[in-house]
PDB file of N, CA and C in Angstrom:
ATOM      1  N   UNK A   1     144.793   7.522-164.773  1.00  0.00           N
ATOM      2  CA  UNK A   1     144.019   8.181-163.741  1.00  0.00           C
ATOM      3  C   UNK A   1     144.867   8.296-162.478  1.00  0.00           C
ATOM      4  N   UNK A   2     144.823   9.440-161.753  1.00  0.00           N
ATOM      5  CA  UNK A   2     145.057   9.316-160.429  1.00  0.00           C
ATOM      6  C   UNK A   2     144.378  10.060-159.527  1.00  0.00           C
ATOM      7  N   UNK A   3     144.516   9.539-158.464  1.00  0.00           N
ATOM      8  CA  UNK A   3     144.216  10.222-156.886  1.00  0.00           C
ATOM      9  C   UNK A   3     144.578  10.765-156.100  1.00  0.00           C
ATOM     10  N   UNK A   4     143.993  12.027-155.816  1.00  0.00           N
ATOM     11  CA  UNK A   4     144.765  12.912-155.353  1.00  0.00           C
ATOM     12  C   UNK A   4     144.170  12.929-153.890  1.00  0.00           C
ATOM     13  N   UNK A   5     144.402  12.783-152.649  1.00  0.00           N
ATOM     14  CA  UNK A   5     144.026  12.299-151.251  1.00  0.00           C
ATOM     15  C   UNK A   5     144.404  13.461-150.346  1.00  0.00           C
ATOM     16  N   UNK A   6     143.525  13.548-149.835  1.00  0.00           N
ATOM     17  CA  UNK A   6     144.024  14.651-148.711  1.00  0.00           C
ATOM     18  C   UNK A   6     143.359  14.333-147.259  1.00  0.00           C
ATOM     19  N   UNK A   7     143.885  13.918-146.515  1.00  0.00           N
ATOM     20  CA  UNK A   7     144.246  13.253-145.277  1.00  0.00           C
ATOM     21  C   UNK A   7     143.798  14.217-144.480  1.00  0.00           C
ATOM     22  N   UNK A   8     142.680  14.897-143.445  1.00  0.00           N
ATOM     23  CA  UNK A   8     142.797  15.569-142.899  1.00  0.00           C
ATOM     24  C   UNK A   8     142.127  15.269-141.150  1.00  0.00           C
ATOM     25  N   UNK A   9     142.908  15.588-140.508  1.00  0.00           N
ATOM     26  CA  UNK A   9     142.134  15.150-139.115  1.00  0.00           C
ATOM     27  C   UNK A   9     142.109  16.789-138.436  1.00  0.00           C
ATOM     28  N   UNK A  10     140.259  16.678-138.417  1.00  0.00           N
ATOM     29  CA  UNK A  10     139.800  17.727-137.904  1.00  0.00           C
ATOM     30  C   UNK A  10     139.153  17.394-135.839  1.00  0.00           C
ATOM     31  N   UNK A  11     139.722  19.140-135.674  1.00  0.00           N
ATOM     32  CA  UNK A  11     138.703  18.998-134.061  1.00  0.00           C
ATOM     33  C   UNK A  11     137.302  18.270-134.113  1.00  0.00           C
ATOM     34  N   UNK A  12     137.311  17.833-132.755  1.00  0.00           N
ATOM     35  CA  UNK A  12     136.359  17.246-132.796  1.00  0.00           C
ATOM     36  C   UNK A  12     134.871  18.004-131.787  1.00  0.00           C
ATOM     37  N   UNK A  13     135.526  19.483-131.805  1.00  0.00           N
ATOM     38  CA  UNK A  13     134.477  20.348-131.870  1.00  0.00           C
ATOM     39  C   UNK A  13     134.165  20.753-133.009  1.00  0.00           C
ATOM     40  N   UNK A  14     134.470  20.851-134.124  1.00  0.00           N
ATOM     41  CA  UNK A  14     134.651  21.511-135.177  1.00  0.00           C
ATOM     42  C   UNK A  14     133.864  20.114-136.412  1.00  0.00           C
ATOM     43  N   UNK A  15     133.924  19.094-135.962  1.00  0.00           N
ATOM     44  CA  UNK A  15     133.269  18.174-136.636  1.00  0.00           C
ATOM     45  C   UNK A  15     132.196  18.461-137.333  1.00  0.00           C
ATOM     46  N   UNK A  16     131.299  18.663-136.641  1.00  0.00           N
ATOM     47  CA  UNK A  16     129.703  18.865-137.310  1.00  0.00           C
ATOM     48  C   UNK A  16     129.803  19.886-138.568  1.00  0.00           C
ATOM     49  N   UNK A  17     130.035  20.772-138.517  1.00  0.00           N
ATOM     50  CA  UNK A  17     130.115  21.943-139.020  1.00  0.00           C
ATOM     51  C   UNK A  17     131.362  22.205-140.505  1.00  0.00           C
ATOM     52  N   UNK A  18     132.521  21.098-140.142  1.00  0.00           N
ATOM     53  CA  UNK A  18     133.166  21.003-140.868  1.00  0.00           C
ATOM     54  C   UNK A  18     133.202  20.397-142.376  1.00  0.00           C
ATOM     55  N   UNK A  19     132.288  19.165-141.435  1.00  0.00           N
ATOM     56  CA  UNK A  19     131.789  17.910-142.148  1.00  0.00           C
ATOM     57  C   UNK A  19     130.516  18.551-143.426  1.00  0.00           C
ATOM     58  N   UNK A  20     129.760  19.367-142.963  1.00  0.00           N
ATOM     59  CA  UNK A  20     128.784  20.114-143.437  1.00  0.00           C
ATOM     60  C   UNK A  20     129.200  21.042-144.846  1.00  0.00           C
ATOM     61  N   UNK A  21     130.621  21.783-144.012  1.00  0.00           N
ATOM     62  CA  UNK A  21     131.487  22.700-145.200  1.00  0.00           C
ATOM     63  C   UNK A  21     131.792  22.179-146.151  1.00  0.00           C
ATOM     64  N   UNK A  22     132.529  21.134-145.774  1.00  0.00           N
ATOM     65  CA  UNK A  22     133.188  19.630-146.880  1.00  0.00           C
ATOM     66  C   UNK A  22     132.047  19.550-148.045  1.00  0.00           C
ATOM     67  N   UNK A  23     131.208  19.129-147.279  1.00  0.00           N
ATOM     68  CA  UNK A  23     129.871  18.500-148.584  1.00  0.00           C
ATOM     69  C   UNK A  23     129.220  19.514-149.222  1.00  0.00           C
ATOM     70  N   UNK A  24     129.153  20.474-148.525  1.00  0.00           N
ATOM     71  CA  UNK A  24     127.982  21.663-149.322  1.00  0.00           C
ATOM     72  C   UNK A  24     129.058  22.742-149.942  1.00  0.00           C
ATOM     73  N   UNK A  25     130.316  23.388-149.831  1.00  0.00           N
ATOM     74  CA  UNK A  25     131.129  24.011-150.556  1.00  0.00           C
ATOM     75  C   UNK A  25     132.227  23.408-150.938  1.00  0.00           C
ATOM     76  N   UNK A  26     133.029  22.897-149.816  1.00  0.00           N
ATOM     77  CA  UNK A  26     134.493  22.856-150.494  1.00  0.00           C
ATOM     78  C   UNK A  26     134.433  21.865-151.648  1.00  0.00           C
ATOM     79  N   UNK A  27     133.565  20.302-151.363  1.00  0.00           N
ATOM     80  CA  UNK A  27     133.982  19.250-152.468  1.00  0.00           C
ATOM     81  C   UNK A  27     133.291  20.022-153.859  1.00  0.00           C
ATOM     82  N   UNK A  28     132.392  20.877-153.691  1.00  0.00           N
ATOM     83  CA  UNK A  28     131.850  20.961-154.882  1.00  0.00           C
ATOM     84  C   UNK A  28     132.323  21.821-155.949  1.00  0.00           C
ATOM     85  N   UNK A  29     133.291  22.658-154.988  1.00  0.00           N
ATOM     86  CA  UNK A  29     134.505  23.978-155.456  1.00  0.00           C
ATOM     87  C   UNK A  29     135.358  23.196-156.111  1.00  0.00           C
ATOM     88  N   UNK A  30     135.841  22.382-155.415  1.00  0.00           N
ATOM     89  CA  UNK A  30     136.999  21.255-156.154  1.00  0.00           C
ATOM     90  C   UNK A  30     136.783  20.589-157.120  1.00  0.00           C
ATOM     91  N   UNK A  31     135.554  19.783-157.644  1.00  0.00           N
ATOM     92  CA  UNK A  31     134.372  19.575-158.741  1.00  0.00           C
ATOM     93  C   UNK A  31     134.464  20.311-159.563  1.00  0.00           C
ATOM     94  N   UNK A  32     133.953  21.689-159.235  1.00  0.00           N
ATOM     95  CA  UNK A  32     133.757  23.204-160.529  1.00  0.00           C
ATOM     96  C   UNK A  32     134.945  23.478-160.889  1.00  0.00           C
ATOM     97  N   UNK A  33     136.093  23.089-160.223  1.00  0.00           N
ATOM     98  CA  UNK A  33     137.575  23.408-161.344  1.00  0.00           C
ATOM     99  C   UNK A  33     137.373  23.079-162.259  1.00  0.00           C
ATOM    100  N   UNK A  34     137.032  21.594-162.871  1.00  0.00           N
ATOM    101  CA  UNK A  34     137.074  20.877-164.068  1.00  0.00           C
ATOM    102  C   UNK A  34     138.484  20.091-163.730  1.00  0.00           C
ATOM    103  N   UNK A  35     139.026  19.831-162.902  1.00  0.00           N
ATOM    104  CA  UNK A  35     140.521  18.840-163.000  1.00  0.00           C
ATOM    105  C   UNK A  35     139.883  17.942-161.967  1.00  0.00           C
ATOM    106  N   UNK A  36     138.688  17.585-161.660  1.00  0.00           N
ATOM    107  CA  UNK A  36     138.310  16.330-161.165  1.00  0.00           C
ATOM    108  C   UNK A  36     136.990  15.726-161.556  1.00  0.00           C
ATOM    109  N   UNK A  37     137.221  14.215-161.458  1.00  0.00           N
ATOM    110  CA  UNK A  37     135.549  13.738-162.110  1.00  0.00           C
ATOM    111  C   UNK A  37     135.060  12.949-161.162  1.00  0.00           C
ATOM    112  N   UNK A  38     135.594  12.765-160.266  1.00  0.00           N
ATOM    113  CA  UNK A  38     134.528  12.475-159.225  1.00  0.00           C
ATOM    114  C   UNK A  38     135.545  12.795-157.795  1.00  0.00           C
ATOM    115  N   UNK A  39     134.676  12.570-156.354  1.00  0.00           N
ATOM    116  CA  UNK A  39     135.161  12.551-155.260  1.00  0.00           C
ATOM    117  C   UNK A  39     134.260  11.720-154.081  1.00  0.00           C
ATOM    118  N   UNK A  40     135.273  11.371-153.056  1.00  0.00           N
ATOM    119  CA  UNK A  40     135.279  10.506-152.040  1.00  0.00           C
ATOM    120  C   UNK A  40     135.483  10.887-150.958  1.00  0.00           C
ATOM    121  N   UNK A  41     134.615  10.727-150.139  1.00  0.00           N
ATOM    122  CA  UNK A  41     134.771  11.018-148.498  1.00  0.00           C
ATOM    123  C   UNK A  41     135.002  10.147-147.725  1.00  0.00           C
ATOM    124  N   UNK A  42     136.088   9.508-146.743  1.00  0.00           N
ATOM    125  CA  UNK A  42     135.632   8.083-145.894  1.00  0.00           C
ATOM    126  C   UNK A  42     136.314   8.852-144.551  1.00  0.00           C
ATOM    127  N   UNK A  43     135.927   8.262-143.291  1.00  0.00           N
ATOM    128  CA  UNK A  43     136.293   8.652-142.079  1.00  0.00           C
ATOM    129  C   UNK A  43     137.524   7.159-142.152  1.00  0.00           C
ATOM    130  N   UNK A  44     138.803   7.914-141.574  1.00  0.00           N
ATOM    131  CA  UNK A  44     139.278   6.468-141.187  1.00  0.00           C
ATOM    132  C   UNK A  44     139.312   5.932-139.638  1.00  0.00           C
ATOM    133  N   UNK A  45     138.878   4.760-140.376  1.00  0.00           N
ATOM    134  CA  UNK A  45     138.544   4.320-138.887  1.00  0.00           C
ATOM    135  C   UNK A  45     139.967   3.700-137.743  1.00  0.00           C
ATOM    136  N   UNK A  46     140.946   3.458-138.487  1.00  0.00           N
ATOM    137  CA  UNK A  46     142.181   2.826-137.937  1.00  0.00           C
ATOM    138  C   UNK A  46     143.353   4.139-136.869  1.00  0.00           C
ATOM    139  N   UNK A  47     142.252   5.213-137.071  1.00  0.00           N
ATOM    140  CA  UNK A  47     143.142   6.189-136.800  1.00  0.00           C
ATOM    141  C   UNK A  47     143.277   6.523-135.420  1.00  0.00           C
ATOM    142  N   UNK A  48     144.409   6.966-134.570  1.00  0.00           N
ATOM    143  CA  UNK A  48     144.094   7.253-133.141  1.00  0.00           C
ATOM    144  C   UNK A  48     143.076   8.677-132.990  1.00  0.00           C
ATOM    145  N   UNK A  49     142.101   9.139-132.325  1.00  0.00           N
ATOM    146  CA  UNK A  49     141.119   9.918-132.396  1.00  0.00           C
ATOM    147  C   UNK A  49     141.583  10.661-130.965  1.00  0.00           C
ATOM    148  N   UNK A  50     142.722  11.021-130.685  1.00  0.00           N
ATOM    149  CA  UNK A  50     143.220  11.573-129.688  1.00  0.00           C
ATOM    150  C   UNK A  50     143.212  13.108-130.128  1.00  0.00           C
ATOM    151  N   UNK A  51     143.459  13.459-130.648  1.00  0.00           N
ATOM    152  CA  UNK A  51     143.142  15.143-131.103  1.00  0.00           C
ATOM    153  C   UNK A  51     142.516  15.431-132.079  1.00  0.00           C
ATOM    154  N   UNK A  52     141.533  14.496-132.155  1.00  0.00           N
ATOM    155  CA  UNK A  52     140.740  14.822-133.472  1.00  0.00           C
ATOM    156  C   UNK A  52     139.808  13.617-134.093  1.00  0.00           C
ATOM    157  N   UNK A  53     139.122  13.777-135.341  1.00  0.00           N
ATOM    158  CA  UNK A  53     138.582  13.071-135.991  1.00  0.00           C
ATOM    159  C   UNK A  53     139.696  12.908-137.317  1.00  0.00           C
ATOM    160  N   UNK A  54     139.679  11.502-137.923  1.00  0.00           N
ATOM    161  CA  UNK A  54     140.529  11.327-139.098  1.00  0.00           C
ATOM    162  C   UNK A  54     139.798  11.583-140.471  1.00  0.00           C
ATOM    163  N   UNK A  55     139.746  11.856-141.727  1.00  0.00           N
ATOM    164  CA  UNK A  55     138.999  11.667-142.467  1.00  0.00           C
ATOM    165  C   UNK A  55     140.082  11.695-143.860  1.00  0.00           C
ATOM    166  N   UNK A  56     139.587  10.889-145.077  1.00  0.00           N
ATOM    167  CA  UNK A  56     140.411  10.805-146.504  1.00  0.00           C
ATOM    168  C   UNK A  56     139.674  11.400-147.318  1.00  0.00           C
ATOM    169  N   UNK A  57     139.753  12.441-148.447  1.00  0.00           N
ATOM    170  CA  UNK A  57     138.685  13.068-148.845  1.00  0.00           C
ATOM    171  C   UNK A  57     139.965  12.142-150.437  1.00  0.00           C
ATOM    172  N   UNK A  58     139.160  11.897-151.333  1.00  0.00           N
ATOM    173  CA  UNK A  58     140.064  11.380-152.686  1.00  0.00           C
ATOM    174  C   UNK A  58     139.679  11.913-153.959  1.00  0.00           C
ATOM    175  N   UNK A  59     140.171  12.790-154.648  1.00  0.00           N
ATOM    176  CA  UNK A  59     139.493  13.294-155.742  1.00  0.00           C
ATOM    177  C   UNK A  59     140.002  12.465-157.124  1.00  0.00           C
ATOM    178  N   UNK A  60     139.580  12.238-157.743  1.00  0.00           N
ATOM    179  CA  UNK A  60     140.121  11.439-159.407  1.00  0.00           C
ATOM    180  C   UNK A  60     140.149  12.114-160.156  1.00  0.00           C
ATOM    181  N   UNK A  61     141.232  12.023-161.137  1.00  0.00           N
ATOM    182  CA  UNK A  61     141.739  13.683-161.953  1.00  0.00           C
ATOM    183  C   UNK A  61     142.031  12.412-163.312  1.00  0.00           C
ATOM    184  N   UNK A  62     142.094  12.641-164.151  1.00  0.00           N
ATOM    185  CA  UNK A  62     142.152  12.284-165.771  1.00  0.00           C
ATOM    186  C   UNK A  62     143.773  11.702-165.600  1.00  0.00           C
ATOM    187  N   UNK A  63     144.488  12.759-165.512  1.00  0.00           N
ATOM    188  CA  UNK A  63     146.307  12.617-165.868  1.00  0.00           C
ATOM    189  C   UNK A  63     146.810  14.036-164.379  1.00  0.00           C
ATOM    190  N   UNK A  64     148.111  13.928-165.218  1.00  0.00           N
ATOM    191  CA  UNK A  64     149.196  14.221-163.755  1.00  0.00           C
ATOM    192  C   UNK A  64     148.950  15.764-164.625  1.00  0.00           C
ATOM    193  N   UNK A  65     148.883  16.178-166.149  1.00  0.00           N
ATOM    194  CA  UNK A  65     148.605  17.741-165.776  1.00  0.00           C
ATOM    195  C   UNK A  65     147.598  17.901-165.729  1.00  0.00           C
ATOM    196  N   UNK A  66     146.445  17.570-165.484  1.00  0.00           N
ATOM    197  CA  UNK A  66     144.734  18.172-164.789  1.00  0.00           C
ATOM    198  C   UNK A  66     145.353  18.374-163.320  1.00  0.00           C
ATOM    199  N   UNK A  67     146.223  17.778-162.759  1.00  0.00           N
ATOM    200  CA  UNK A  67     146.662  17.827-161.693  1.00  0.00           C
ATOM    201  C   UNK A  67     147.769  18.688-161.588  1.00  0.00           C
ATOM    202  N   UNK A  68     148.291  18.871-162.015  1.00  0.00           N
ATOM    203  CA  UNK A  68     148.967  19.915-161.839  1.00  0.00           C
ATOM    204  C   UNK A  68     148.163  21.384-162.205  1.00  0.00           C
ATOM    205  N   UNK A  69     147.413  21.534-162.960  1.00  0.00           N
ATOM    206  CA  UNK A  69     146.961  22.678-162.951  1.00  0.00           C
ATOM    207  C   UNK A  69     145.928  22.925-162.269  1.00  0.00           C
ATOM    208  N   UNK A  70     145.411  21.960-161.370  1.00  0.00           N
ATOM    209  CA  UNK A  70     145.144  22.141-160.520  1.00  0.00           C
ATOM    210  C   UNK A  70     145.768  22.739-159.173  1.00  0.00           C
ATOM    211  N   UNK A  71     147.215  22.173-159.005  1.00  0.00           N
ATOM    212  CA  UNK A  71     147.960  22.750-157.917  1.00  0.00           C
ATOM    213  C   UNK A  71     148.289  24.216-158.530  1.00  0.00           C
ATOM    214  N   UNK A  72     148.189  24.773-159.840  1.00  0.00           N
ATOM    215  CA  UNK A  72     148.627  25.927-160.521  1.00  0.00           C
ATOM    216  C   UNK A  72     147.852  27.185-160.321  1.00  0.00           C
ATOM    217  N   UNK A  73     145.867  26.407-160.305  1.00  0.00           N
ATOM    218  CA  UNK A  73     145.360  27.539-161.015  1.00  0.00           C
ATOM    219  C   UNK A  73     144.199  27.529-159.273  1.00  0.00           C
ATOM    220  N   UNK A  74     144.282  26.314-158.405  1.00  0.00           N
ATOM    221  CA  UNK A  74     142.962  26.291-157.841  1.00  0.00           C
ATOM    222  C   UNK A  74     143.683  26.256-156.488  1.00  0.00           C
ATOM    223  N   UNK A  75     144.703  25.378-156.638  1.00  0.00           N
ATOM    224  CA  UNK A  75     145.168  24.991-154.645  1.00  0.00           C
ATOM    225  C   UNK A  75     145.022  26.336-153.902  1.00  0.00           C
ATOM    226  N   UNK A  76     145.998  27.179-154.250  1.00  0.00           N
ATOM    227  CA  UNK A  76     146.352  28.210-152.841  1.00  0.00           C
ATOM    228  C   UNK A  76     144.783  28.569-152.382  1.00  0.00           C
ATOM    229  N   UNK A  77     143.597  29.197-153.195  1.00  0.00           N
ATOM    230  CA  UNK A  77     142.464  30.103-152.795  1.00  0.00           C
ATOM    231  C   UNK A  77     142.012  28.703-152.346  1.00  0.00           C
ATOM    232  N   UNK A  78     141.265  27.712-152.751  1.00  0.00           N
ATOM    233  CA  UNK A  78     140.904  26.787-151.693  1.00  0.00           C
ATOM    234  C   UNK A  78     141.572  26.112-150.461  1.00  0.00           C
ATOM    235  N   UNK A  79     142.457  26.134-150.620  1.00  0.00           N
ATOM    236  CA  UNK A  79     143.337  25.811-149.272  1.00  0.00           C
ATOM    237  C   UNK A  79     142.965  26.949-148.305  1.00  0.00           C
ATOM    238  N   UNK A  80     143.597  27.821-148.693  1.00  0.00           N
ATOM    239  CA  UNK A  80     143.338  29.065-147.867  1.00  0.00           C
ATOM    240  C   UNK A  80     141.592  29.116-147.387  1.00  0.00           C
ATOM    241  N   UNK A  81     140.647  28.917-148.039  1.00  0.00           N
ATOM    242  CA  UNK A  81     139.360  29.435-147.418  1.00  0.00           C
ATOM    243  C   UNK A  81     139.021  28.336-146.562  1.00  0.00           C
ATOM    244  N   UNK A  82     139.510  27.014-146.868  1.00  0.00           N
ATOM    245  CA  UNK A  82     139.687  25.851-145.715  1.00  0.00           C
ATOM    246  C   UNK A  82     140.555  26.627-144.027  1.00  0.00           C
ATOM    247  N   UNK A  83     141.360  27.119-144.250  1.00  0.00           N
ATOM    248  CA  UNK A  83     141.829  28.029-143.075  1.00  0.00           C
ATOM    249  C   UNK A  83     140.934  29.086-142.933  1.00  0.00           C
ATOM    250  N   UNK A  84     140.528  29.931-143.320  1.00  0.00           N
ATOM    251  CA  UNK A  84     139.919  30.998-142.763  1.00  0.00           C
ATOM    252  C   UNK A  84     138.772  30.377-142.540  1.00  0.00           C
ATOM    253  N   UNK A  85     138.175  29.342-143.192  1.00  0.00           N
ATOM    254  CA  UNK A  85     136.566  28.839-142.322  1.00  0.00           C
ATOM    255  C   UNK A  85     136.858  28.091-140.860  1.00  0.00           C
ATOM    256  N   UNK A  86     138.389  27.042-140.827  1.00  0.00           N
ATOM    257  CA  UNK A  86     138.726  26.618-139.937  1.00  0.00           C
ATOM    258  C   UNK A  86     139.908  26.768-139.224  1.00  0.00           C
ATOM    259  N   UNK A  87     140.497  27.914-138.783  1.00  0.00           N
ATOM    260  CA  UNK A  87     141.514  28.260-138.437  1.00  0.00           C
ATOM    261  C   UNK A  87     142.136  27.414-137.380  1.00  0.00           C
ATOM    262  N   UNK A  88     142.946  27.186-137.422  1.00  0.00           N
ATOM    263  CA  UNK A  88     143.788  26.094-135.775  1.00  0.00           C
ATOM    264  C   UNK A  88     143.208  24.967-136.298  1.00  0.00           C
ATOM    265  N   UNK A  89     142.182  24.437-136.407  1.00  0.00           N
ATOM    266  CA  UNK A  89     141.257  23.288-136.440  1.00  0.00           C
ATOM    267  C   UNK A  89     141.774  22.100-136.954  1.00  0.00           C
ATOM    268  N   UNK A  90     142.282  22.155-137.865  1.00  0.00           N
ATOM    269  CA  UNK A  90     142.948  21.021-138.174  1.00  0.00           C
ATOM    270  C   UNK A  90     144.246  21.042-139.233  1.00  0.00           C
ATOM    271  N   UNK A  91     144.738  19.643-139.182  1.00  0.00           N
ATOM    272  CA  UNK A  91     145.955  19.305-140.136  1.00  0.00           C
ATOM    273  C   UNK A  91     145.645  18.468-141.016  1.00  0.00           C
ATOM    274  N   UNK A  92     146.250  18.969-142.348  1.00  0.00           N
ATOM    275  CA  UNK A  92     145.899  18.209-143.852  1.00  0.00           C
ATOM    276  C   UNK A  92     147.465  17.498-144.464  1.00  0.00           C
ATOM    277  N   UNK A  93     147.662  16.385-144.829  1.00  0.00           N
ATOM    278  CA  UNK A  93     148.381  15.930-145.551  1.00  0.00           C
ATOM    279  C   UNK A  93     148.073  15.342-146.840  1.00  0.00           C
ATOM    280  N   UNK A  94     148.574  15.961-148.213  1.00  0.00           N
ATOM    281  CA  UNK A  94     148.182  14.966-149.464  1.00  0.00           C
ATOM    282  C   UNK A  94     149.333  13.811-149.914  1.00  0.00           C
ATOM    283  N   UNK A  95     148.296  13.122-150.246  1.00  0.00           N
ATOM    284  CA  UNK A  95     149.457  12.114-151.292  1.00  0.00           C
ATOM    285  C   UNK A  95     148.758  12.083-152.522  1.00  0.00           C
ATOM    286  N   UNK A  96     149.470  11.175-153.799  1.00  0.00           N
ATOM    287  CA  UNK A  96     148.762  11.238-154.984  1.00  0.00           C
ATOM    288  C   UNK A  96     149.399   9.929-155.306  1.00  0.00           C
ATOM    289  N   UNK A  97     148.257   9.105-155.492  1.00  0.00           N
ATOM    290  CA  UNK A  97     148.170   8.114-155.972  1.00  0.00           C
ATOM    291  C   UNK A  97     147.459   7.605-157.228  1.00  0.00           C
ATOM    292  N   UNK A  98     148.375   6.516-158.145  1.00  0.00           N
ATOM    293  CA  UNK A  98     148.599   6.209-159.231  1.00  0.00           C
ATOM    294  C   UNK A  98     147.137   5.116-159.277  1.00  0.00           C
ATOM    295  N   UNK A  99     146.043   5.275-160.168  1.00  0.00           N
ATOM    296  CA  UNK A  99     145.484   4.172-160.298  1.00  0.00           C
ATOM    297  C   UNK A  99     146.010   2.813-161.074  1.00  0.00           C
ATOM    298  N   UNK A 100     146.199   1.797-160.971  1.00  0.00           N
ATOM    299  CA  UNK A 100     146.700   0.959-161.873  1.00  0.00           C
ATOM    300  C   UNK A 100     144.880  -0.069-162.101  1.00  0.00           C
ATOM    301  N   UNK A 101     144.418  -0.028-161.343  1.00  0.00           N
ATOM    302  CA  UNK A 101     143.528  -0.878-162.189  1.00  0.00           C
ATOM    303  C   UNK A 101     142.193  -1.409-161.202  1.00  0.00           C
ATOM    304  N   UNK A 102     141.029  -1.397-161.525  1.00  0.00           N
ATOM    305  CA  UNK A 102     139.587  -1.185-160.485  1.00  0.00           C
ATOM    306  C   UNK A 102     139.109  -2.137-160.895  1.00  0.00           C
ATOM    307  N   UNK A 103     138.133  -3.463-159.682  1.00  0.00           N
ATOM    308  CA  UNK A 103     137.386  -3.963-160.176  1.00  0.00           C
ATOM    309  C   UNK A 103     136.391  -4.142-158.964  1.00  0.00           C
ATOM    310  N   UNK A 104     134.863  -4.456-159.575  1.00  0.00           N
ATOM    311  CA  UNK A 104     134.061  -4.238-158.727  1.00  0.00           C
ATOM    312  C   UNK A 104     133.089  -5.243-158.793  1.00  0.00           C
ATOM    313  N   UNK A 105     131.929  -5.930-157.485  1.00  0.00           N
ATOM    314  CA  UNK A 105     130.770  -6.365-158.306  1.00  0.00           C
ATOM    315  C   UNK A 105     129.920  -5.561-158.072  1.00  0.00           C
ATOM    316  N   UNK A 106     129.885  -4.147-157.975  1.00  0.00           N
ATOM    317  CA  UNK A 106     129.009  -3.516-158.090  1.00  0.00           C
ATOM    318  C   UNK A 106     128.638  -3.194-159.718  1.00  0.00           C
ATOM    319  N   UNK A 107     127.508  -3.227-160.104  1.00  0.00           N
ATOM    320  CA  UNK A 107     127.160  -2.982-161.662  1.00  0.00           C
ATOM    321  C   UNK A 107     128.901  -1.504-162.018  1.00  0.00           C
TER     322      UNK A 107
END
């Protein structure tokens, strides 16, 4: 399994509205590919909030080609409608991280 993270610190005029986009289209666009089985939203809190709000959005993909065909068949048009809904607004960085192993006491 891995995680694919995308780091993004949005205006913090642009918050409300962004936050809104996130949950009601974009995560669920990213979902309907089929190269993810679940996703994660967290605000980080460690972050300086000087031009913005921080946030980690984390999607979980099966293997490295669900992920890649994901960067093949889905990145550019969702990236892009992330800019045209929020132009200037903010900066995104991904990383992709390797699960090695989860434990929880949640059931």
């Amino acid at each position: 399994m891995l995680l694919y993270n995308v780091t993004i610190k949005i205006e913090e005029h642009a918050k409300t509205s962004w936050l809104k986009w996130m949950q009601e289209t974009h995560i669920p666009a990213m979902l309907a590919t089929g190269k993810f089985v679940h996703a994660r939203m967290c605000r980080v809190l460690l972050a300086e909030e000087t031009d913005g709000i921080t946030y980690a959005v984390q999607y979980l993909t099966p293997s490295r080609e669900m992920l890649e065909k994901y960067y093949e068949e889905d990145a550019n048009h969702l990236r892009t409608a992330a800019h045209e809904q929020f132009p200037d607004m903010f900066v995104a960085f991904r990383t992709e991280l390797e699960v090695i192993g989860e434990q929880s006491l949640l059931g």
